[in-house]
PDB file of N, CA and C in Angstrom:
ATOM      1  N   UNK A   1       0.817  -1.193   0.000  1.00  0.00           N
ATOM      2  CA  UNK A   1       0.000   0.000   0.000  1.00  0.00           C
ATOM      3  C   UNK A   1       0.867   1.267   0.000  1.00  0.00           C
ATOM      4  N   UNK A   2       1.882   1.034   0.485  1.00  0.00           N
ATOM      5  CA  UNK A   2       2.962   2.776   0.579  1.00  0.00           C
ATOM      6  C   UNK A   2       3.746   2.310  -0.520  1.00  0.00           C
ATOM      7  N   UNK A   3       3.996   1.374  -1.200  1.00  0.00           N
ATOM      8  CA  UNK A   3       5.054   0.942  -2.219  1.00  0.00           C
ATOM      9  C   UNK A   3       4.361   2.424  -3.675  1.00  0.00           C
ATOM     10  N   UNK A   4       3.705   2.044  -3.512  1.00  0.00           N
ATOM     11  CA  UNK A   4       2.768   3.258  -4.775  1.00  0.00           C
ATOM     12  C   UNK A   4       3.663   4.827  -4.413  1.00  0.00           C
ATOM     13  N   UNK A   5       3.341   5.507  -3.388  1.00  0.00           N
ATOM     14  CA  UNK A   5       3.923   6.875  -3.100  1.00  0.00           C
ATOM     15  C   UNK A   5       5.239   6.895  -2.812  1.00  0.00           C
ATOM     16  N   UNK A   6       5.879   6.126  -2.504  1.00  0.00           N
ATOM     17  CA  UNK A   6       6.829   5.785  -2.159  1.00  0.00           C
ATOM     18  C   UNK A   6       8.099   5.695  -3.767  1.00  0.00           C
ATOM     19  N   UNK A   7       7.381   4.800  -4.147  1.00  0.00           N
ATOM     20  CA  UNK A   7       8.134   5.108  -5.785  1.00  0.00           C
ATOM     21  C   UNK A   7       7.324   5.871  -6.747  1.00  0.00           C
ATOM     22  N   UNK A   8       6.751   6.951  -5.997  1.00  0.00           N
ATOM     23  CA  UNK A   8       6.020   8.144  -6.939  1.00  0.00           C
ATOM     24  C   UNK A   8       7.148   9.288  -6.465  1.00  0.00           C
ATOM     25  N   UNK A   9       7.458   9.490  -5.209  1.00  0.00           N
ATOM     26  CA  UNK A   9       8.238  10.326  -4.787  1.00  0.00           C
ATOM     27  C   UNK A   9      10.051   9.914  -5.164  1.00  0.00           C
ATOM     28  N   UNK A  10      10.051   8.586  -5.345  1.00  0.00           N
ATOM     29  CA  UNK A  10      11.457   8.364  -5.693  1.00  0.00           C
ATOM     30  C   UNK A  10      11.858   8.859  -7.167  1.00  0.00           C
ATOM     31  N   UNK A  11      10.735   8.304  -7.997  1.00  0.00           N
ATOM     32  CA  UNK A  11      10.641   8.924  -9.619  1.00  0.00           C
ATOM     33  C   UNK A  11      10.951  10.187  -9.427  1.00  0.00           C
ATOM     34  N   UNK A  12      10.237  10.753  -9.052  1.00  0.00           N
ATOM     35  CA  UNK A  12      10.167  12.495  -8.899  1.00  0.00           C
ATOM     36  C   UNK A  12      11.447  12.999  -9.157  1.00  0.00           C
ATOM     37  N   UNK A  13      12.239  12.691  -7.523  1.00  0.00           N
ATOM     38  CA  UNK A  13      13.544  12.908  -7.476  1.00  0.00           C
ATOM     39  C   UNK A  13      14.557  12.794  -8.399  1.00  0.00           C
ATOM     40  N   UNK A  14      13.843  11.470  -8.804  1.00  0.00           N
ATOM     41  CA  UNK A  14      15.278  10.766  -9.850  1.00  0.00           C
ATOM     42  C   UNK A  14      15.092  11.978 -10.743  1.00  0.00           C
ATOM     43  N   UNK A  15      13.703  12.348 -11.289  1.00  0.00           N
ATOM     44  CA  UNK A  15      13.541  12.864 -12.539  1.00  0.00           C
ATOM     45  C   UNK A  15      14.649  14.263 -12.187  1.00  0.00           C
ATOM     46  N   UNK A  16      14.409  14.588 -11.289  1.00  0.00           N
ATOM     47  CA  UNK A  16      14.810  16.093 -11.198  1.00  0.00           C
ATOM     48  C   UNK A  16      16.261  16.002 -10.821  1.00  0.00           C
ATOM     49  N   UNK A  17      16.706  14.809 -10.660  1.00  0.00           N
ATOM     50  CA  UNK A  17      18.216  14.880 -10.667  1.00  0.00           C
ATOM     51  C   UNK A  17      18.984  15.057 -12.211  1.00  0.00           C
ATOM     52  N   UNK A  18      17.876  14.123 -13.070  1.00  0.00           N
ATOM     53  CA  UNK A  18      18.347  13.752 -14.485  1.00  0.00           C
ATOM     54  C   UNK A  18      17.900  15.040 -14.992  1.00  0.00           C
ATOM     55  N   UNK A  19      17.058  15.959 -15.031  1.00  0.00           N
ATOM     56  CA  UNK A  19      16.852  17.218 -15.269  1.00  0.00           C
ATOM     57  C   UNK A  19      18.175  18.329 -14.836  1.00  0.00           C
ATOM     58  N   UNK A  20      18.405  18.117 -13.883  1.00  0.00           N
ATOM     59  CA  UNK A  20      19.498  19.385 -13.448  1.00  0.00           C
ATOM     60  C   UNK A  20      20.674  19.845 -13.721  1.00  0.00           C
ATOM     61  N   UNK A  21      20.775  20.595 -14.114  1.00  0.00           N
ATOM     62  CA  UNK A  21      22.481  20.803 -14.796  1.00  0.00           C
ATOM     63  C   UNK A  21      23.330  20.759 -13.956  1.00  0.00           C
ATOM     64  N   UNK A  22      23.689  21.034 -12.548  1.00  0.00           N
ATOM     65  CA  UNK A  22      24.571  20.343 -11.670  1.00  0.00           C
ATOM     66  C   UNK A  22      24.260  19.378 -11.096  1.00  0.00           C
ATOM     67  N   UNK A  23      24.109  17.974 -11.780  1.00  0.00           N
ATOM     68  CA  UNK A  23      24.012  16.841 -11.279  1.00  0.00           C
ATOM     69  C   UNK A  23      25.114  16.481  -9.744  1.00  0.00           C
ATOM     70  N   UNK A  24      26.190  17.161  -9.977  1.00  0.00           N
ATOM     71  CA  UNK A  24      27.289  16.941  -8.871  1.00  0.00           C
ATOM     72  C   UNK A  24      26.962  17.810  -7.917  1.00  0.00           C
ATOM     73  N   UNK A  25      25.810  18.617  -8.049  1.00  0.00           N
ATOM     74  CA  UNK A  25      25.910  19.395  -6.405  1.00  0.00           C
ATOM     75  C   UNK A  25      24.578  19.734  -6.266  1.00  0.00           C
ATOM     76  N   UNK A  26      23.652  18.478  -6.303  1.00  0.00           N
ATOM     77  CA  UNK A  26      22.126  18.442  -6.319  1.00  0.00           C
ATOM     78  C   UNK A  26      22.097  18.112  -4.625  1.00  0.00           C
ATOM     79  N   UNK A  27      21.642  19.151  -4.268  1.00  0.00           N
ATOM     80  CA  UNK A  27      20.412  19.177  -3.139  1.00  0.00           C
ATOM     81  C   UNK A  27      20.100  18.150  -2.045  1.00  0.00           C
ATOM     82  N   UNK A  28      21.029  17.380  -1.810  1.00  0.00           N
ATOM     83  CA  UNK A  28      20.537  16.421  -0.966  1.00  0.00           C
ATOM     84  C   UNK A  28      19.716  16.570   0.265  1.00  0.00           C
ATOM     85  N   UNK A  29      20.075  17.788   0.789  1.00  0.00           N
ATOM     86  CA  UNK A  29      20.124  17.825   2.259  1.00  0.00           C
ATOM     87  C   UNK A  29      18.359  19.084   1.956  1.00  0.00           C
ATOM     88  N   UNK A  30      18.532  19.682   0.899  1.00  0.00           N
ATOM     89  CA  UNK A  30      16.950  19.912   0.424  1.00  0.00           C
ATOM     90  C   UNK A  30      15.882  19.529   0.303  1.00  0.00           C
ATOM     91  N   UNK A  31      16.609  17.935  -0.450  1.00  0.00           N
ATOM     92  CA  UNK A  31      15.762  17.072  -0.514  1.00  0.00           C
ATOM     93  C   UNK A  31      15.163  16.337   0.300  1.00  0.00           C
ATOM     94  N   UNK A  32      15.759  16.152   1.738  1.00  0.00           N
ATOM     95  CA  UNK A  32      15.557  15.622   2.330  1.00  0.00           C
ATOM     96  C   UNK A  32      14.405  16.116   3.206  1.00  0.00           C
ATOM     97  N   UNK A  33      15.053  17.310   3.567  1.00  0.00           N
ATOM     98  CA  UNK A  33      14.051  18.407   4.511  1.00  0.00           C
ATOM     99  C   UNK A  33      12.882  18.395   3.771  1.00  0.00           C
ATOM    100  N   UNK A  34      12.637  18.470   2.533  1.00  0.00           N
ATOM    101  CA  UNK A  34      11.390  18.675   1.696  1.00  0.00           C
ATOM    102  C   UNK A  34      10.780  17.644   1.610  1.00  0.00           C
ATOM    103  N   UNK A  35      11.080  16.471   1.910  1.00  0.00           N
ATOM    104  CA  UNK A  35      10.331  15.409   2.191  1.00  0.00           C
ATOM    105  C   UNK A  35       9.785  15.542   3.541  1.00  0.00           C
ATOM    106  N   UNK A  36      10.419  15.596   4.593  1.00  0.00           N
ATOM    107  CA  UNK A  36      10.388  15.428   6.077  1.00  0.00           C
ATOM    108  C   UNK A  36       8.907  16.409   6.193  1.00  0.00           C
ATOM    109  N   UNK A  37       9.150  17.573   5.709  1.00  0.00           N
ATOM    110  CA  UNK A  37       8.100  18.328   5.834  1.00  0.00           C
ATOM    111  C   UNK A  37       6.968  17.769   5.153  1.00  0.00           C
ATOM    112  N   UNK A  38       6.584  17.168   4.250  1.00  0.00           N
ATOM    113  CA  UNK A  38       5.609  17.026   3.413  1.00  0.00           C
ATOM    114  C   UNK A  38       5.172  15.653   4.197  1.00  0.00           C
ATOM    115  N   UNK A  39       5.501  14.758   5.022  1.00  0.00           N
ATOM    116  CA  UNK A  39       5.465  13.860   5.506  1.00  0.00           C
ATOM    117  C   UNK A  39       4.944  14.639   7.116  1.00  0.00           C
ATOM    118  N   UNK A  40       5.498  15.617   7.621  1.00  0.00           N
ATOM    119  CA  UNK A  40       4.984  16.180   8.762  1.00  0.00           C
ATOM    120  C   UNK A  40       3.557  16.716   8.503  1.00  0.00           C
ATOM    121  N   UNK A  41       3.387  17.959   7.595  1.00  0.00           N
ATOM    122  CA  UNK A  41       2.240  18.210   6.990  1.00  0.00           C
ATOM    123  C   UNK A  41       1.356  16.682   6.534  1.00  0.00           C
ATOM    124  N   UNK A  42       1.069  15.673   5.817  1.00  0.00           N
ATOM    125  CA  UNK A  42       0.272  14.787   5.888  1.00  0.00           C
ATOM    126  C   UNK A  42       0.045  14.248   7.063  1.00  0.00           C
ATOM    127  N   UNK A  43       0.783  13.883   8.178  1.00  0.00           N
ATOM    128  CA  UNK A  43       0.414  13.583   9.449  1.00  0.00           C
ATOM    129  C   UNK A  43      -0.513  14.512  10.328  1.00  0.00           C
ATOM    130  N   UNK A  44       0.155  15.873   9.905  1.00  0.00           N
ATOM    131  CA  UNK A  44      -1.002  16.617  10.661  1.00  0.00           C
ATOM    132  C   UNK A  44      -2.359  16.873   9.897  1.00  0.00           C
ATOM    133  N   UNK A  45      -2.593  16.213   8.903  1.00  0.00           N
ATOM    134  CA  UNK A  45      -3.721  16.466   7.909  1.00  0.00           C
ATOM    135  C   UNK A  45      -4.321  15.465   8.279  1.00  0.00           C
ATOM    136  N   UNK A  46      -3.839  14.453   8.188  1.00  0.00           N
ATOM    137  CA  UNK A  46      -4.634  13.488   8.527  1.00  0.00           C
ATOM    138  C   UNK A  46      -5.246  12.542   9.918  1.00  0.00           C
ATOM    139  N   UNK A  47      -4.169  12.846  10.667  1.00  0.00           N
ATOM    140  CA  UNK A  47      -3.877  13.110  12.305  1.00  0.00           C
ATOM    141  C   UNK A  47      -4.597  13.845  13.109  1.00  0.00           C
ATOM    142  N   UNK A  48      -4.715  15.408  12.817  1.00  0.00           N
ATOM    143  CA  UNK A  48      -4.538  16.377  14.214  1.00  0.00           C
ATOM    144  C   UNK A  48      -6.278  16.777  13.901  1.00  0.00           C
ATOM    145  N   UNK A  49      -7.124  16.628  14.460  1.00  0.00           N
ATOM    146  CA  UNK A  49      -8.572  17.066  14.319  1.00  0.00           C
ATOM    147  C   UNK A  49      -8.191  18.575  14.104  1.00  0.00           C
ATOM    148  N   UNK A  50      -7.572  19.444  14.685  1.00  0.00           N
ATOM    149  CA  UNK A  50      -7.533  20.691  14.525  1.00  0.00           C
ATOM    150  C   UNK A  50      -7.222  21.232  13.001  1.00  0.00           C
ATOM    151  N   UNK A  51      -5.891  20.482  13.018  1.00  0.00           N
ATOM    152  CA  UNK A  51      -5.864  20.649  11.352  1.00  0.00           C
ATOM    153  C   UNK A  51      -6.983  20.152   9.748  1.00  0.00           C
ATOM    154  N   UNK A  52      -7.499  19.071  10.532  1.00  0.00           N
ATOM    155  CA  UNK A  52      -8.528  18.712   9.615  1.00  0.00           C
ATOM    156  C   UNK A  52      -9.900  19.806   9.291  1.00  0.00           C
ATOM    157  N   UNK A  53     -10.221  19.739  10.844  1.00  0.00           N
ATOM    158  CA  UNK A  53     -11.119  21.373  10.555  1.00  0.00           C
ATOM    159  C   UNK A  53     -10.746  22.523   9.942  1.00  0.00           C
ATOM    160  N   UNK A  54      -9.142  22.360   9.861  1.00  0.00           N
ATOM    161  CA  UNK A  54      -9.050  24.014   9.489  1.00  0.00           C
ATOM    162  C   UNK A  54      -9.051  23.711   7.743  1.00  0.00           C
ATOM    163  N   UNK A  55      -8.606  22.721   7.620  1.00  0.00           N
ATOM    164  CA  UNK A  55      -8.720  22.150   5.716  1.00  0.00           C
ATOM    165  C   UNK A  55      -9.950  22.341   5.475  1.00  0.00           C
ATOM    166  N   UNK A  56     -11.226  21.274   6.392  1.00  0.00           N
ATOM    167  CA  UNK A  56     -12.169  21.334   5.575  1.00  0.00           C
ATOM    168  C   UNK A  56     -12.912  22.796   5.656  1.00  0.00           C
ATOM    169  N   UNK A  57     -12.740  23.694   6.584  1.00  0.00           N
ATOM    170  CA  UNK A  57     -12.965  24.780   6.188  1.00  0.00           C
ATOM    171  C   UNK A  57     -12.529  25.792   5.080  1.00  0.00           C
ATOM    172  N   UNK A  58     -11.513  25.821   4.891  1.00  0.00           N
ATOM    173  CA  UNK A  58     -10.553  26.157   3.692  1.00  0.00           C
ATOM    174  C   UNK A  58     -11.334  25.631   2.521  1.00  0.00           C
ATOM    175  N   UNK A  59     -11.681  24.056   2.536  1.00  0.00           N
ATOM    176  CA  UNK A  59     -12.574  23.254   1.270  1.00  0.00           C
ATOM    177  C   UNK A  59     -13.812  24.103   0.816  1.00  0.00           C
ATOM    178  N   UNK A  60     -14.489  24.203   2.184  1.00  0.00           N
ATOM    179  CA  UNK A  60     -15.966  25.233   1.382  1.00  0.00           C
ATOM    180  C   UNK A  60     -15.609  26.361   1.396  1.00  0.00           C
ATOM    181  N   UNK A  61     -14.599  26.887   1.496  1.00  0.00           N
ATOM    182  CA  UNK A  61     -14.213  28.240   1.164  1.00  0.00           C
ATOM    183  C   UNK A  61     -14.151  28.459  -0.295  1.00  0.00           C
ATOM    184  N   UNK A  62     -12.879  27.491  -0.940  1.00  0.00           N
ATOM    185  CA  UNK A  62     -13.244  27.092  -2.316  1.00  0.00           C
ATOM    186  C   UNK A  62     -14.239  27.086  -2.991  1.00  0.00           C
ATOM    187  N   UNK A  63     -14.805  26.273  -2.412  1.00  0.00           N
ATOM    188  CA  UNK A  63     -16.081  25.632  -3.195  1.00  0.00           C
ATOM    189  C   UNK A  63     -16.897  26.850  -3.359  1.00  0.00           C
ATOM    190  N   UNK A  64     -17.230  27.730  -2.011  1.00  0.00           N
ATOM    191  CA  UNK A  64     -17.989  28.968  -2.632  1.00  0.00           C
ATOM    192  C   UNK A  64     -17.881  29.857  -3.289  1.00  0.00           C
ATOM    193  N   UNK A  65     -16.206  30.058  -3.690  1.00  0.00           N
ATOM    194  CA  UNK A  65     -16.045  30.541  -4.888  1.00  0.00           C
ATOM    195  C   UNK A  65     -15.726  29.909  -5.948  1.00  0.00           C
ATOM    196  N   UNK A  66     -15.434  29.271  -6.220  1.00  0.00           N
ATOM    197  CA  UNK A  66     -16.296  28.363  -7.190  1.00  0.00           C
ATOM    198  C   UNK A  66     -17.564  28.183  -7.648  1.00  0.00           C
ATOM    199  N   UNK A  67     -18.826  28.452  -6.901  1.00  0.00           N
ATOM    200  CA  UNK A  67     -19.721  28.399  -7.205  1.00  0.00           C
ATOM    201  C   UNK A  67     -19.958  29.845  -7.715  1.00  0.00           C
ATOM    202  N   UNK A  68     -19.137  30.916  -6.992  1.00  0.00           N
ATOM    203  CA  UNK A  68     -19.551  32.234  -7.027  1.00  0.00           C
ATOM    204  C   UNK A  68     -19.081  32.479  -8.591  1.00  0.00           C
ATOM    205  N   UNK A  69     -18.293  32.182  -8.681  1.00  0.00           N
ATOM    206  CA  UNK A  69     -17.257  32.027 -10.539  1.00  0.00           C
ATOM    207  C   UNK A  69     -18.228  31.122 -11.494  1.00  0.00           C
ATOM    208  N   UNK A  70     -19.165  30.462 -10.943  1.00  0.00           N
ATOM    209  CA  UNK A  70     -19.945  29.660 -11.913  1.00  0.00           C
ATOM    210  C   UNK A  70     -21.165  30.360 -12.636  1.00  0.00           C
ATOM    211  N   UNK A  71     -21.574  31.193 -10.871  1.00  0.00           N
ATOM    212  CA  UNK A  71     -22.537  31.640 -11.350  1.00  0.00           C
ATOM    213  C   UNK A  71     -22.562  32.991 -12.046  1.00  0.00           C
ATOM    214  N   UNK A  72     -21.445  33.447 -11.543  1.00  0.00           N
ATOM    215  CA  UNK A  72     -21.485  34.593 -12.455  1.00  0.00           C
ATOM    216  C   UNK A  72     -20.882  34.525 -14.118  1.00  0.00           C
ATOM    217  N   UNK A  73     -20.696  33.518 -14.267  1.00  0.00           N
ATOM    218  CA  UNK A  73     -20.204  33.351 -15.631  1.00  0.00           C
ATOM    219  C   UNK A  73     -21.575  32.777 -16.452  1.00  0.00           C
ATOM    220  N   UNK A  74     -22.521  31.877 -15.462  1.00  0.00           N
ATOM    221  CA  UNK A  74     -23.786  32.097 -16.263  1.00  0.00           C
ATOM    222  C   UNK A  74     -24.331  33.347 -16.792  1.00  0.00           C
ATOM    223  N   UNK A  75     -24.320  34.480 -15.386  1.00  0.00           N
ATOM    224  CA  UNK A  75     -25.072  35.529 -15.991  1.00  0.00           C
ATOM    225  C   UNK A  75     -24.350  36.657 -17.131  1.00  0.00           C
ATOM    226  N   UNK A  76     -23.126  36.952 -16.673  1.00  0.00           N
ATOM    227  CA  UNK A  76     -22.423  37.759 -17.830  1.00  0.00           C
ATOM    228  C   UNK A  76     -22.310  36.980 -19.363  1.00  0.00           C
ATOM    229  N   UNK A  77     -22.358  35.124 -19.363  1.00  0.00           N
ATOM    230  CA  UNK A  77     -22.596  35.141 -20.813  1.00  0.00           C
ATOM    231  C   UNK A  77     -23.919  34.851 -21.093  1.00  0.00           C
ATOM    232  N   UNK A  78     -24.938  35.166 -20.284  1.00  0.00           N
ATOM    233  CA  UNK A  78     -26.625  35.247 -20.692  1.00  0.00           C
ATOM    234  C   UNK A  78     -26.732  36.303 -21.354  1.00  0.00           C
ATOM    235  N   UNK A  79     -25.855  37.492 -21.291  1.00  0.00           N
ATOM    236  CA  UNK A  79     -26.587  38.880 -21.630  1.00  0.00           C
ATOM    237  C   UNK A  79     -25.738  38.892 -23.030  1.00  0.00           C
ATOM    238  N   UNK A  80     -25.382  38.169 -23.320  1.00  0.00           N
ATOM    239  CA  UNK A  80     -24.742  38.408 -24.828  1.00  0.00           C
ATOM    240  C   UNK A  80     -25.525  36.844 -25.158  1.00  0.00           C
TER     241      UNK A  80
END
């Protein structure tokens, strides 16, 4: 079940090593931290009730503009 993200995030890397023009002085210690964090952040997403409330609030925040962008794109192209 983690084998999937796990070699989604390894690809990644690889890719962006084979992308970089200083292959000899790529980022390790960047890379690393930038994982650590993204791995801290999903724990607290999925973990911390506090943080979950504050996402799914953030979610219908979206969503109402989104809806607000929907609807007004009905009415400004009704009048033409």
């Amino acid at each position: 079940m983690l084998i999937q993200p796990i070699l989604g995030l390894g690809i990644f890397i690889l890719l962006s090593w084979l992308i970089s023009e200083q292959r000899r002085r790529f980022p390790v210690k960047l890379v690393i931290v930038g994982l650590a964090l993204q791995l801290l952040l999903a724990i607290l997403l999925f973990h911390v009730q506090l943080f979950q409330s504050l996402f799914l609030m953030l979610n219908k925040l979206v969503l109402a503009l989104e809806n607000a962008t929907a609807r007004f794109c009905r009415i400004s192209w009704a009048i033409f």
